[in-house]
Protein backbone atom coordinates (compact mmCIF):
# COMPACT_ATOMS: atom_id res chain seq x y z
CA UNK A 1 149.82 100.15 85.14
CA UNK A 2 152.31 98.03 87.45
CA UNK A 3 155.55 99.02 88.40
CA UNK A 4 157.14 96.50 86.04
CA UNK A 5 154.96 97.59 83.31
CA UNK A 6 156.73 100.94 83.80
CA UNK A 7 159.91 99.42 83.86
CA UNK A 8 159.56 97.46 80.68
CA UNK A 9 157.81 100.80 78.94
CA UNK A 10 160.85 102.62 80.25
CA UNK A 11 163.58 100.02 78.59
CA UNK A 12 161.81 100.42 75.29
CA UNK A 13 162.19 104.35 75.55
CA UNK A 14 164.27 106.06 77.96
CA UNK A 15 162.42 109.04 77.38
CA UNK A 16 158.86 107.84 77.73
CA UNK A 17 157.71 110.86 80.32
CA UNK A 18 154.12 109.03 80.82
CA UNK A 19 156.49 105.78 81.76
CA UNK A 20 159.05 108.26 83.63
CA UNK A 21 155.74 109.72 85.66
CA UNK A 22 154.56 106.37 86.19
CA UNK A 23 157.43 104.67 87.86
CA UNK A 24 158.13 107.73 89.86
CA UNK A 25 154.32 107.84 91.34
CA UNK A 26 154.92 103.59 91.76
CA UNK A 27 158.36 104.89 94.05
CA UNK A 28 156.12 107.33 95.91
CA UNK A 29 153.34 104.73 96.84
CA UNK A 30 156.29 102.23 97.57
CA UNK A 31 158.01 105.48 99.78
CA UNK A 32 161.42 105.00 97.92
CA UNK A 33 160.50 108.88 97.53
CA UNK A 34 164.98 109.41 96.45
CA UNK A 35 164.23 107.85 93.58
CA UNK A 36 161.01 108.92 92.85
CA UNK A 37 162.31 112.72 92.44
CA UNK A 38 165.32 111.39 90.71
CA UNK A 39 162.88 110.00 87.96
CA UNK A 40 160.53 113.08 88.05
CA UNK A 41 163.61 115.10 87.33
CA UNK A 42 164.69 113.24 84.81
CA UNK A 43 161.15 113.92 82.85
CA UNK A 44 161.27 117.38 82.94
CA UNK A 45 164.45 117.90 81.10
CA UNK A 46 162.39 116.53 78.43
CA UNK A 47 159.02 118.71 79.27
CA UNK A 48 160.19 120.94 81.53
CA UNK A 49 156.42 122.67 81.34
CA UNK A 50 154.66 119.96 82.65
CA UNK A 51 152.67 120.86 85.68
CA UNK A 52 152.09 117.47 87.32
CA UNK A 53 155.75 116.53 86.98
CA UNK A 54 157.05 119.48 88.96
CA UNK A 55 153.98 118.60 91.34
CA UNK A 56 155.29 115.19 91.60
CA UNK A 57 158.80 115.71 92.40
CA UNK A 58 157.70 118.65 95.00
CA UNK A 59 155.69 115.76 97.22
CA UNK A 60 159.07 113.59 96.41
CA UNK A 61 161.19 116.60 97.53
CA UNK A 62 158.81 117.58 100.72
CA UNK A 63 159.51 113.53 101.77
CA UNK A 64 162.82 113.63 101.77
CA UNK A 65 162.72 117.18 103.68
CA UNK A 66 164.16 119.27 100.52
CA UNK A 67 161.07 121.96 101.57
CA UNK A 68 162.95 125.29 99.99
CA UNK A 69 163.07 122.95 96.87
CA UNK A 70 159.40 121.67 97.68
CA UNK A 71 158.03 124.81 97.27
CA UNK A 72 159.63 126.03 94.49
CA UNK A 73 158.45 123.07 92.04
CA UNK A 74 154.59 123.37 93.59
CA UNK A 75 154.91 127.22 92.54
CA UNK A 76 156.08 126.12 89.51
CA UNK A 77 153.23 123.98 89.01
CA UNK A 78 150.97 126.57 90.17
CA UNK A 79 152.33 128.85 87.37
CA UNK A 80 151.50 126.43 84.75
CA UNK A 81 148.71 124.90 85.78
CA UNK A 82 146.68 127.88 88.25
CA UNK A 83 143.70 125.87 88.19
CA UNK A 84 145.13 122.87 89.69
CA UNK A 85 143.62 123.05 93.38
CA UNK A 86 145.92 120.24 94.84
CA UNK A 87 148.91 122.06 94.13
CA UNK A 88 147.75 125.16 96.20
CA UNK A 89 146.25 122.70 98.94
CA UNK A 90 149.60 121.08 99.32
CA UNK A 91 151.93 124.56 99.32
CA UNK A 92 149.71 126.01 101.59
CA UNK A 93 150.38 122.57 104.30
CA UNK A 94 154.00 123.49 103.70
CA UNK A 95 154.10 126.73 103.94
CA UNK A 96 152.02 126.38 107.31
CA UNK A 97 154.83 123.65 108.62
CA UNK A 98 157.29 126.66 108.27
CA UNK A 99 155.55 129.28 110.08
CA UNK A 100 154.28 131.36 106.95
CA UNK A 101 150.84 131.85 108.04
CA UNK A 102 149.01 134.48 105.92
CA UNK A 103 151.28 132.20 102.60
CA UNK A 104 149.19 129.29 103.82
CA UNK A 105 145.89 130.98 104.03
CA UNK A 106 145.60 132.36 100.34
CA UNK A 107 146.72 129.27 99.14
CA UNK A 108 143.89 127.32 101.36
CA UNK A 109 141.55 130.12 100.20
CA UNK A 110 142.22 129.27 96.50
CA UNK A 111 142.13 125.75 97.18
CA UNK A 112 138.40 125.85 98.49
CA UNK A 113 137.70 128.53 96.06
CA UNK A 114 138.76 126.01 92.62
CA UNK A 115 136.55 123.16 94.85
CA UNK A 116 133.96 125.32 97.05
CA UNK A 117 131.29 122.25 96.96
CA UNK A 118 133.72 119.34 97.76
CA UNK A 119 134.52 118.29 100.97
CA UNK A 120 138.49 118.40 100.59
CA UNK A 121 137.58 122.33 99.49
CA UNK A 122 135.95 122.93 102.23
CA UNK A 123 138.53 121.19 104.47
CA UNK A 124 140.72 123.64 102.76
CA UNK A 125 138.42 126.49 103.85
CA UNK A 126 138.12 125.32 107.27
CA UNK A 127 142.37 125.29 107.64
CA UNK A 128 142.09 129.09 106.24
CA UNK A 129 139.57 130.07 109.22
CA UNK A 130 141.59 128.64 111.60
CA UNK A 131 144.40 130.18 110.59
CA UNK A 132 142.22 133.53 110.55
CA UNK A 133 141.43 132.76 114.39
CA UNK A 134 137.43 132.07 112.67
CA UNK A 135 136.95 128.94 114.69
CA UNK A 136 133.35 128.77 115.27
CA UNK A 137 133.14 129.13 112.03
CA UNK A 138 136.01 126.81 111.16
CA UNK A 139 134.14 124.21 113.27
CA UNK A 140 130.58 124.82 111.48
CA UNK A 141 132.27 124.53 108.36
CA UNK A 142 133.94 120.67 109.85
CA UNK A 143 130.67 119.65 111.14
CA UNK A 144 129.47 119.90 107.47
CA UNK A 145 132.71 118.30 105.97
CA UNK A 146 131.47 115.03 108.55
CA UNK A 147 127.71 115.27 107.52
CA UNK A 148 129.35 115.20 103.81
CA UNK A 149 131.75 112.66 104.60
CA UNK A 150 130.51 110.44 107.77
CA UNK A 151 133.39 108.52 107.24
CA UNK A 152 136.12 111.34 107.43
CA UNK A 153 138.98 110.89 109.23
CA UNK A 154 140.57 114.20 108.91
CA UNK A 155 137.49 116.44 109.83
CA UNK A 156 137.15 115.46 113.31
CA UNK A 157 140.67 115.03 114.03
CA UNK A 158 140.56 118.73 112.74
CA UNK A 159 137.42 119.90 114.87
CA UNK A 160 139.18 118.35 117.99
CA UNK A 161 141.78 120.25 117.23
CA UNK A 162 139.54 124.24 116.78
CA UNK A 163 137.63 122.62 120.00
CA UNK A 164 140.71 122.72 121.82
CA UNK A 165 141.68 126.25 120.51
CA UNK A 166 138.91 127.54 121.85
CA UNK A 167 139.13 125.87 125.31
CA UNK A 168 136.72 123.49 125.34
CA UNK A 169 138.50 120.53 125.93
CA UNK A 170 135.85 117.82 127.16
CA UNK A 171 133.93 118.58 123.57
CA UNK A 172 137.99 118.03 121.80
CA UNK A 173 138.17 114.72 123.67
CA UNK A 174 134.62 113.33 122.22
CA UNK A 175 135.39 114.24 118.51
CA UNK A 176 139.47 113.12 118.74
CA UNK A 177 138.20 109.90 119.85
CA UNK A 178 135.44 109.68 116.85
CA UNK A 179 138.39 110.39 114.83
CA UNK A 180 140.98 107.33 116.36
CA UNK A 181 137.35 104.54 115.96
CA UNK A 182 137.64 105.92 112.54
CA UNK A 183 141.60 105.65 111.99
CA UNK A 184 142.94 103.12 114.95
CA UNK A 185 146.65 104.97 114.07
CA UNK A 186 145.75 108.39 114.05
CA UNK A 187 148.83 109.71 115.33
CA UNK A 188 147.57 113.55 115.75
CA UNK A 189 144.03 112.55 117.48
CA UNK A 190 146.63 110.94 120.41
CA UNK A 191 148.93 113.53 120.95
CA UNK A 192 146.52 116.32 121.05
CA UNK A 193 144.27 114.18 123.54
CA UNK A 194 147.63 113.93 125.58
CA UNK A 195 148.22 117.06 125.48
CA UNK A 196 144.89 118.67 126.66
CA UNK A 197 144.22 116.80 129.87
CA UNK A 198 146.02 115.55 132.97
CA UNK A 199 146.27 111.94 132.47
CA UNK A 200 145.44 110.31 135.41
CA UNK A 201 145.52 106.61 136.44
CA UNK A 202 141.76 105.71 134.58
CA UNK A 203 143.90 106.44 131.36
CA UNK A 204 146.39 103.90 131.63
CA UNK A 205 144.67 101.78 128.74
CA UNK A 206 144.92 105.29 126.86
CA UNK A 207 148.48 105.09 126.87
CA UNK A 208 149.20 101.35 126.63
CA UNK A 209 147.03 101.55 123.39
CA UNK A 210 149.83 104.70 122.06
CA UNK A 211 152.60 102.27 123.55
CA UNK A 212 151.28 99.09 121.62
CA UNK A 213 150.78 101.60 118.08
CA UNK A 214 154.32 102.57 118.60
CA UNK A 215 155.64 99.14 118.58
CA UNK A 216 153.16 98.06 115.84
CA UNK A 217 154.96 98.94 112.94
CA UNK A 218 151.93 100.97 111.67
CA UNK A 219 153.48 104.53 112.00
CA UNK A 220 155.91 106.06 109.57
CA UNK A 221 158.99 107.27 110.80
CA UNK A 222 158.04 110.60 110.57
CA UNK A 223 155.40 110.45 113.11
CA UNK A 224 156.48 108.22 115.50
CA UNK A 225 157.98 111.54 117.23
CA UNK A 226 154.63 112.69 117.58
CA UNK A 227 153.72 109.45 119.78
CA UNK A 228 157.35 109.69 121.72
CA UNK A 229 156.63 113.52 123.13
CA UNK A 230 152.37 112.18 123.63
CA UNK A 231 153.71 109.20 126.10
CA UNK A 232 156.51 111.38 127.55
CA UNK A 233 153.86 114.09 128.51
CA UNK A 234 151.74 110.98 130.00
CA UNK A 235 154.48 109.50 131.87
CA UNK A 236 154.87 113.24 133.22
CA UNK A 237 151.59 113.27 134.11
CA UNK A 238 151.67 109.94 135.77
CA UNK A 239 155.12 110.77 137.73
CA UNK A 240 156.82 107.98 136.45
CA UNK A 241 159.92 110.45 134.96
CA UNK A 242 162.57 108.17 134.08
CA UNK A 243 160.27 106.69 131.15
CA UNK A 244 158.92 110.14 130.59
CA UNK A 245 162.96 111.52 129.96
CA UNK A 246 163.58 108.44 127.61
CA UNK A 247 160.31 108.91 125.47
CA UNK A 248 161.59 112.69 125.40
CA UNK A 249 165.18 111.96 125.00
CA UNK A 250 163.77 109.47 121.87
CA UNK A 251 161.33 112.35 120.39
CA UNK A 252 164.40 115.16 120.38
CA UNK A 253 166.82 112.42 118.34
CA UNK A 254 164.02 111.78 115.86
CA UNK A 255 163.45 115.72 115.50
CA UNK A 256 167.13 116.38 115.46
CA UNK A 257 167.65 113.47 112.46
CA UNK A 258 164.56 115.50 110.21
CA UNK A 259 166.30 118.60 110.71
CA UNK A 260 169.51 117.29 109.87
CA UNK A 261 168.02 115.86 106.77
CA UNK A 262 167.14 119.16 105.55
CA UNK A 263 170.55 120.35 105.93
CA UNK A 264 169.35 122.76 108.96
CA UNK A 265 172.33 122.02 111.32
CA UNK A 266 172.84 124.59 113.85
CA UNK A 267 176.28 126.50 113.52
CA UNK A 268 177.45 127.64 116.88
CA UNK A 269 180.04 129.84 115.60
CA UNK A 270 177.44 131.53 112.77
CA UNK A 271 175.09 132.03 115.73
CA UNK A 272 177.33 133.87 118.19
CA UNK A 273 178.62 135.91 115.29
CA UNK A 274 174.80 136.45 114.14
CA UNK A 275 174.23 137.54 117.78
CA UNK A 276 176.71 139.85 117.73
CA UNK A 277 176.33 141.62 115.16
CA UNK A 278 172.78 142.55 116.43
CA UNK A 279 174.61 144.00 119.19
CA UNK A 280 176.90 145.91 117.13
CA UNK A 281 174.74 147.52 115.13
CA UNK A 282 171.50 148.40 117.06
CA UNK A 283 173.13 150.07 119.58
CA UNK A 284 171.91 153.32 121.97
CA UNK A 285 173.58 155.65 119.22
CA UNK A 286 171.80 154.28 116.98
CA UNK A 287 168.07 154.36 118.23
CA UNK A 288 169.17 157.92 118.99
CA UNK A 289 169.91 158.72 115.84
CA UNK A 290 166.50 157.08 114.50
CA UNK A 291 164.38 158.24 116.76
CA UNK A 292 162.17 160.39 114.24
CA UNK A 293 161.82 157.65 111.96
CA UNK A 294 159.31 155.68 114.11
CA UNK A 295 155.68 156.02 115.07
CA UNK A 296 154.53 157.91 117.87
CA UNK A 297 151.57 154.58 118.35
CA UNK A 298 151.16 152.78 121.62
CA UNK A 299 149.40 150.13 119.93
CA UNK A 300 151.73 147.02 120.30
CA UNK A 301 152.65 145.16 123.17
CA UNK A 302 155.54 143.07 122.69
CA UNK A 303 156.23 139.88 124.86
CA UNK A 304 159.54 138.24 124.08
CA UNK A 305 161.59 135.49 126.22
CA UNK A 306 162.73 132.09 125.34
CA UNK A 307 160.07 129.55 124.07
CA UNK A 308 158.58 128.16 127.71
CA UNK A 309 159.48 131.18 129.62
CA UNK A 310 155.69 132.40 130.76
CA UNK A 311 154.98 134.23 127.87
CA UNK A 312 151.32 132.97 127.41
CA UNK A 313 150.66 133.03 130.94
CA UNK A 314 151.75 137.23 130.60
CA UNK A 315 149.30 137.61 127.59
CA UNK A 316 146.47 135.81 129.42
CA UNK A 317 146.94 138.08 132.03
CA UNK A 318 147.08 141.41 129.96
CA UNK A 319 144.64 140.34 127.16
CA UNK A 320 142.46 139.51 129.60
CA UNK A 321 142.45 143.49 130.25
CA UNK A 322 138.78 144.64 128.33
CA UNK A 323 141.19 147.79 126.36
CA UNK A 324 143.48 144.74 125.14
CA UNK A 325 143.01 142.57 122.10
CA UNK A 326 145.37 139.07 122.28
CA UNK A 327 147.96 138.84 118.87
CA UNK A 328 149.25 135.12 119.88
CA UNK A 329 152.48 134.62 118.55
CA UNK A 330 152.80 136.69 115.18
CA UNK A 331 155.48 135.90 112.89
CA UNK A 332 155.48 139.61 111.04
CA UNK A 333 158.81 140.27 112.87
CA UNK A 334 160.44 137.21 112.43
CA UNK A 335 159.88 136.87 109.01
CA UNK A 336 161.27 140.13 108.22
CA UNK A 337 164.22 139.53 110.41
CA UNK A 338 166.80 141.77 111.95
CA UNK A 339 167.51 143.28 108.54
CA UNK A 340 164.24 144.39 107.95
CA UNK A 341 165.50 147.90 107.95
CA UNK A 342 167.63 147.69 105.39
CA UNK A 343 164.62 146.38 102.68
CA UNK A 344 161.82 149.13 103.97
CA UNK A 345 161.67 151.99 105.97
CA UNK A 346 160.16 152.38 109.83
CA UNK A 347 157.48 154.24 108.83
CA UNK A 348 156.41 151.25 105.63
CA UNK A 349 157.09 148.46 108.25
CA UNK A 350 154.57 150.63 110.78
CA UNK A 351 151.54 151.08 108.53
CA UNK A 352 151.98 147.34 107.84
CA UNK A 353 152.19 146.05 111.06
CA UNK A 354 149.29 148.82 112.71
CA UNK A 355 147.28 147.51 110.05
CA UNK A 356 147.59 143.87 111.36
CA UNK A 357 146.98 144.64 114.58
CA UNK A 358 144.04 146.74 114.02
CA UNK A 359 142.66 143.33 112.06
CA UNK A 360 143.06 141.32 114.78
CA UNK A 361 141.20 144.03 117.42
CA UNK A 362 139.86 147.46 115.87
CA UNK A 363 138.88 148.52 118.56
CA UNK A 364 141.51 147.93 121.31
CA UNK A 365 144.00 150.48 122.72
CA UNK A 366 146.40 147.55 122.87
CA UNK A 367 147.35 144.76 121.25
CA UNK A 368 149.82 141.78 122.44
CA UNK A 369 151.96 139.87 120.09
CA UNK A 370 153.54 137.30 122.28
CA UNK A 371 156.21 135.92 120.04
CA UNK A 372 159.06 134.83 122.24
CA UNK A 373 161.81 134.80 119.57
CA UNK A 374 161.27 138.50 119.35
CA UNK A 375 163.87 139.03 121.32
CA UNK A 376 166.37 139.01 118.22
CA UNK A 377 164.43 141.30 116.31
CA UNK A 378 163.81 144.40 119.29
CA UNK A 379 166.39 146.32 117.03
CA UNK A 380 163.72 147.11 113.90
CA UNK A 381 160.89 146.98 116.35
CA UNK A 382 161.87 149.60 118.70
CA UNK A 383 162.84 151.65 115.81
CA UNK A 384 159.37 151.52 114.43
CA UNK A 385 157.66 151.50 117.52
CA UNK A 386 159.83 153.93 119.94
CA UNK A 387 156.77 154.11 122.11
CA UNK A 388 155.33 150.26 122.14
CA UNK A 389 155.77 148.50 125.04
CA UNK A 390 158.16 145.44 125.53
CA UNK A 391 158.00 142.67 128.20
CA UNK A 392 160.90 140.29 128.94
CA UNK A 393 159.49 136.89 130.20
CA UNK A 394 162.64 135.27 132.30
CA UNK A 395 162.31 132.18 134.27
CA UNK A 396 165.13 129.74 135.36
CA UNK A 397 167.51 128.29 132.71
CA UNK A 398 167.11 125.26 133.39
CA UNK A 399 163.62 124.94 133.66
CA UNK A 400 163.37 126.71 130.73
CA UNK A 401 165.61 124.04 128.66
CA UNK A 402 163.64 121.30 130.10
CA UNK A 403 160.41 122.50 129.36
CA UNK A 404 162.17 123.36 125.87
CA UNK A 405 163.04 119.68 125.39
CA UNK A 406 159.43 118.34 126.64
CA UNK A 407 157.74 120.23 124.05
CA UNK A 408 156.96 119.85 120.03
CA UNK A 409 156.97 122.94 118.44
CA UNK A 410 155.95 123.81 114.43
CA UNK A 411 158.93 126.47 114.57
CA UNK A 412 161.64 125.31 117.16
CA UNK A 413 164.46 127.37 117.80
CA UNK A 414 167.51 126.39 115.61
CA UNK A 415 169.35 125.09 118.85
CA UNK A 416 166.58 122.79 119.58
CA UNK A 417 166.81 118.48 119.88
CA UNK A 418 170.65 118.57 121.10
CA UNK A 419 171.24 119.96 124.85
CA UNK A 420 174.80 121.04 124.23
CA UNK A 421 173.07 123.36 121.31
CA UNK A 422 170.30 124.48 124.16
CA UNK A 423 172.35 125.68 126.23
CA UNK A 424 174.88 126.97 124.04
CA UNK A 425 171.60 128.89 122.31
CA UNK A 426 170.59 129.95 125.94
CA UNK A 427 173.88 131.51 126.67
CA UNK A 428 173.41 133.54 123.37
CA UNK A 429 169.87 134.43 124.48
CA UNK A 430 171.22 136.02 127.82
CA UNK A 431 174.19 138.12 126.05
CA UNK A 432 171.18 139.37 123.70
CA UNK A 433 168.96 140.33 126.64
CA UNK A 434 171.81 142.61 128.30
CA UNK A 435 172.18 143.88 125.38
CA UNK A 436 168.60 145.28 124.77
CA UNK A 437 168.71 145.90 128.71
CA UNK A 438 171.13 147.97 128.74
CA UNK A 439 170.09 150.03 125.55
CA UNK A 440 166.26 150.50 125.94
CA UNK A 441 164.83 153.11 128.87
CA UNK A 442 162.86 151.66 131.57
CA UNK A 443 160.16 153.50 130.31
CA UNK A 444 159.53 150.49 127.25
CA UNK A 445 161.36 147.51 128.66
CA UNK A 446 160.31 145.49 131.30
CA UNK A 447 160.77 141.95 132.60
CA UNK A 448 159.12 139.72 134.51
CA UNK A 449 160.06 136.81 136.74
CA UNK A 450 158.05 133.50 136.41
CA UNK A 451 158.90 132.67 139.40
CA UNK A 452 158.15 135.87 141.10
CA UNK A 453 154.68 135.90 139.07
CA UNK A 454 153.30 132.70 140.43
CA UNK A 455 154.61 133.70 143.92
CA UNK A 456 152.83 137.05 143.89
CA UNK A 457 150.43 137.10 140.87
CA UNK A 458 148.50 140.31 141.44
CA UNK A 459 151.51 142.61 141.91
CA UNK A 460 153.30 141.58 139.29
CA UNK A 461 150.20 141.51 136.88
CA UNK A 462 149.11 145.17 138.44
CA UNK A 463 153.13 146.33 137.81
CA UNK A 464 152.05 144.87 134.12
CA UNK A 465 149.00 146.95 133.62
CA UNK A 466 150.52 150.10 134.97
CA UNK A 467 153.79 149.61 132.53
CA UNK A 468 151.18 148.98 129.28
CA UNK A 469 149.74 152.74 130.40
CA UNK A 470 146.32 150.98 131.34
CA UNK A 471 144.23 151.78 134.70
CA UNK A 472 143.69 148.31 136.68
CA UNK A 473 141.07 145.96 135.91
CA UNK A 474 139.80 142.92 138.27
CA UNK A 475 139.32 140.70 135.06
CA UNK A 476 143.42 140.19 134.86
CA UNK A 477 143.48 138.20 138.50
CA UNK A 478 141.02 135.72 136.64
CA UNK A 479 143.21 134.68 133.16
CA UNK A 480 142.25 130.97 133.24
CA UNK A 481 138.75 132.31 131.84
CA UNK A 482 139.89 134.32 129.12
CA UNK A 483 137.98 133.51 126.61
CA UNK A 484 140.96 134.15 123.73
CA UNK A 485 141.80 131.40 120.70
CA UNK A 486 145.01 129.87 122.55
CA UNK A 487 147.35 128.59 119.88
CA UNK A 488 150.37 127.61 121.44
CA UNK A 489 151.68 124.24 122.94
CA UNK A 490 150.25 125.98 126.82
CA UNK A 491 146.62 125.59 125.15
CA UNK A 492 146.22 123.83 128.22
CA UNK A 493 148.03 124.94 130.79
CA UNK A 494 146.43 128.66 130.02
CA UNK A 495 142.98 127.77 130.80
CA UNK A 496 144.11 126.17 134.26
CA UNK A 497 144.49 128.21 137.46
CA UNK A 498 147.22 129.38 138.08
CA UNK A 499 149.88 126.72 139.27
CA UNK A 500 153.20 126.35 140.95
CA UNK A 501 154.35 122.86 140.16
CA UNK A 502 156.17 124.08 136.85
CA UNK A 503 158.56 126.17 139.26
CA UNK A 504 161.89 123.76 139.90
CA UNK A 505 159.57 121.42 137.70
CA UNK A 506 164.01 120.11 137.04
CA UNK A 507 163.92 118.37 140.23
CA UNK A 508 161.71 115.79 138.82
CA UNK A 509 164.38 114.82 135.86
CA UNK A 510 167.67 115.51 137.96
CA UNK A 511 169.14 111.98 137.40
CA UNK A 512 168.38 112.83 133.48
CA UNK A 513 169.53 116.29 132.72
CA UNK A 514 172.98 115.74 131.13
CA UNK A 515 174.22 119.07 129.81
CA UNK A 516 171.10 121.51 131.47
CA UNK A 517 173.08 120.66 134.92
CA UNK A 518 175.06 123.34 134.19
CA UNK A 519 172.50 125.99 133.91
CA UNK A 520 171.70 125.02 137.51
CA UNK A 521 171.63 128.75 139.82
């Protein structure tokens, strides 16, 4: 039915739910998606068991960045409906958006498992492979979702996407292209092209083609971001900086707005105070005092810095090490948070985490995890883990922020899009950092200098090696051919040499750096 069918159903009884439904799906399609939850909510006071309502107003919810609320009403669905595979397929993209990885993959799994012979199932399957670092078999299981579908727009934007992963970028390039003949606006197939090459001068038509979609009224507001930070990086790329800063300066306001929208503002105040009590409480006394509670393992490697501070480049090099399996950035710390003491013990959050690991690479002596924001959660690891190591990736502030504000991450830090909150956040990160340096022995903490790694890669990677308790091995000179799934936004940049144009890479954007001047050394 039409909208004013709807309408007219709706005058003749305010509590039709099928007409309540109805109009609020019409609002959705029209993207008035306020009202559309306001309608959905209003039909399930009268059947507040009705799976597809709650359904509805989570997708309303989700587009109007209410995601804590989001989820809720598509686990609500779930409950009442279990065999309703769109619900799972849509709480498992969600749950992905926010970093919940191993959330998103059982609710993927159950997705293909309620449609295993469809090609949205096995779409569904392919996401859960990926996310289980399977990507040949992620990408076998996309080449059949295109044989299926020939005219799927989603699979190869997908398989470009695994291709890249896995460092094979030419093969990415072919299949991301299939996907924008197929879909002229495919906002993801440009930006992950942009981001997996140097663009050179025989791709200028490449980016007038994302300049002319920008100003074609196709894209929603949500993705135009996506197309801001893709002609920033290709402006980079060309050297032209000043229109590189304003596409960047464009794509942080846009992120900054969504976030604000889901009433994530950051608190300065709350974060200092946050910061401090981490201080407070894990101090020397205390990891004296716990001491026995931890495990005696070696296993972990723990690589922690500011987003953008070399941490991928560090895992490249010591994963690259054949007694060293490669974590990527795990989010079992993070999600438990700083707390995480006070809801298990050590030895719980141990068995847990060693049983990860050992998942990722049985039969490794060592295994990385190379999540940067870490760093605020060394209290509970080094409490479970007296014995793992921990590297501190530092490289200039300023750089740092810049690269911070260049880059589109699923997980920013909560001082991201605003430079007064960057550096603010930066200053925190430093007070942490002295913190943890003056409270852990030498013997478990380390840092490392970008700077001084580029400069002199082979003894700093050597000091590495001998500080993870491993005997030197050639193969970490040589980690632009590790053959690791690289998940990060330095995809890229990990399977180049080694480079030194990202050192003072500030001087570039000098006239444009507004409140990073002052983390100038």
């Amino acid at each position: 039915m039409r909208k004013e069918e709807w309408e007219r159903a709706l005058r003749e009884n305010r509590n039709n739910v099928a007409a309540l439904n109805g109009l609020g799906v019409c609002h959705l399609s029209s993207g008035d998606f306020t009202e559309a939850a306001s309608l959905f909510e209003r039909a399930l006071t009268i059947e507040p068991n009705n799976a597809v309502l709650h359904r509805h107003l989570a997708i309303a919810l989700q587009n109007i960045y209410r995601d804590r609320e989001a989820a809720t009403q598509y686990r609500r669905a779930i409950e009442l409906a279990p065999n309703e595979a769109n619900s799972y397929g849509d709480l498992g993209h969600l749950l992905l958006a926010h970093g919940d990885s191993p959330g998103a993959t059982r609710c993927f799994r159950k997705a293909h498992e309620l449609l295993p012979d469809s090609a949205w199932g096995m779409m569904h399957l392919a996401r859960a492979l990926i996310e289980e670092r399977s990507l040949s078999e992620a990408a076998d299981v996309l080449a059949k979702v295109s044989k299926m579908d020939p005219s799927s727009i989603e699979a190869p934007a997908l398989l470009g996407h695994v291709l890249q992963q896995a460092g094979k970028f030419d093969e990415a390039e072919a299949v991301l292209r299939v996907a924008i003949e197929r879909e002229p606006s495919n906002v993801s197939a440009y930006y992950n092209i942009s981001f997996a090459k140097k663009i050179g001068v025989a791709d200028r038509e490449f980016v007038q083609t994302m300049v002319d979609l920008l100003h074609s009224g196709q894209v929603p507001e949500s993705d135009r971001l996506y197309l801001h930070f893709a002609l920033g990086k290709a402006y980079d790329d060309l050297g032209d900086y000043g229109k590189a800063m304003r596409h960047f300066d464009t794509a942080n306001k846009l992120s900054l707005e969504q976030r604000m929208l889901t009433g994530r503002i950051f608190n300065r105040e709350k974060y200092a105070a946050r910061i401090q009590r981490i201080i407070d409480r894990f101090s020397a006394e205390f990891f004296s005092q716990r001491r026995a509670e931890g495990s005696e393992s070696e296993l972990p490697v723990f690589i922690v810095g500011m987003p953008r501070s070399g941490t991928t480049l560090v895992e490249q090099i010591i994963s690259s090490h054949p007694f060293v399996g490669a974590g990527g950035e795990i989010g079992f710390w993070i999600s438990k948070g700083e707390n995480a003491l006070d809801r298990e013990p050590a030895s719980a959050l141990a068995g847990q985490y060693e049983s990860y690991l050992s998942g990722i690479a049985a039969t490794k002596t060592r295994v990385t995890d190379k999540m940067p924001q870490n760093y605020l959660v060394l209290g509970p690891v080094h409490t479970t883990f007296p014995r793992a190591r921990i590297i501190h990736c530092k490289r200039a502030a300023v750089d740092t922020c810049l690269s911070l504000w260049v880059t589109l991450f699923r997980t920013p830090p909560d001082f991201a899009h605003d430079r007064g909150d960057m550096v603010f956040g930066y200053r925190q990160y430093e007070r942490l950092m002295e913190h943890w340096r003056r409270v852990l022995s030498p013997e478990v903490f380390m840092e490392v200098q970008y700077e001084a790694l580029i400069a002199d890669r082979e003894r700093t990677s050597r000091e590495m090696i001998a500080f993870c308790g491993l005997e030197w091995n050639e193969a970490c000179l040589r980690p632009d051919v590790n053959g690791r799934t690289v998940r990060t936004p330095s995809m890229w940049q990990a399977r180049q040499p080694v480079y030194k144009s990202s050192v003072e890479r500030w001087r570039n954007y000098e006239p444009w750096l507004g409140a990073f001047r002052e983390l100038i050394s």
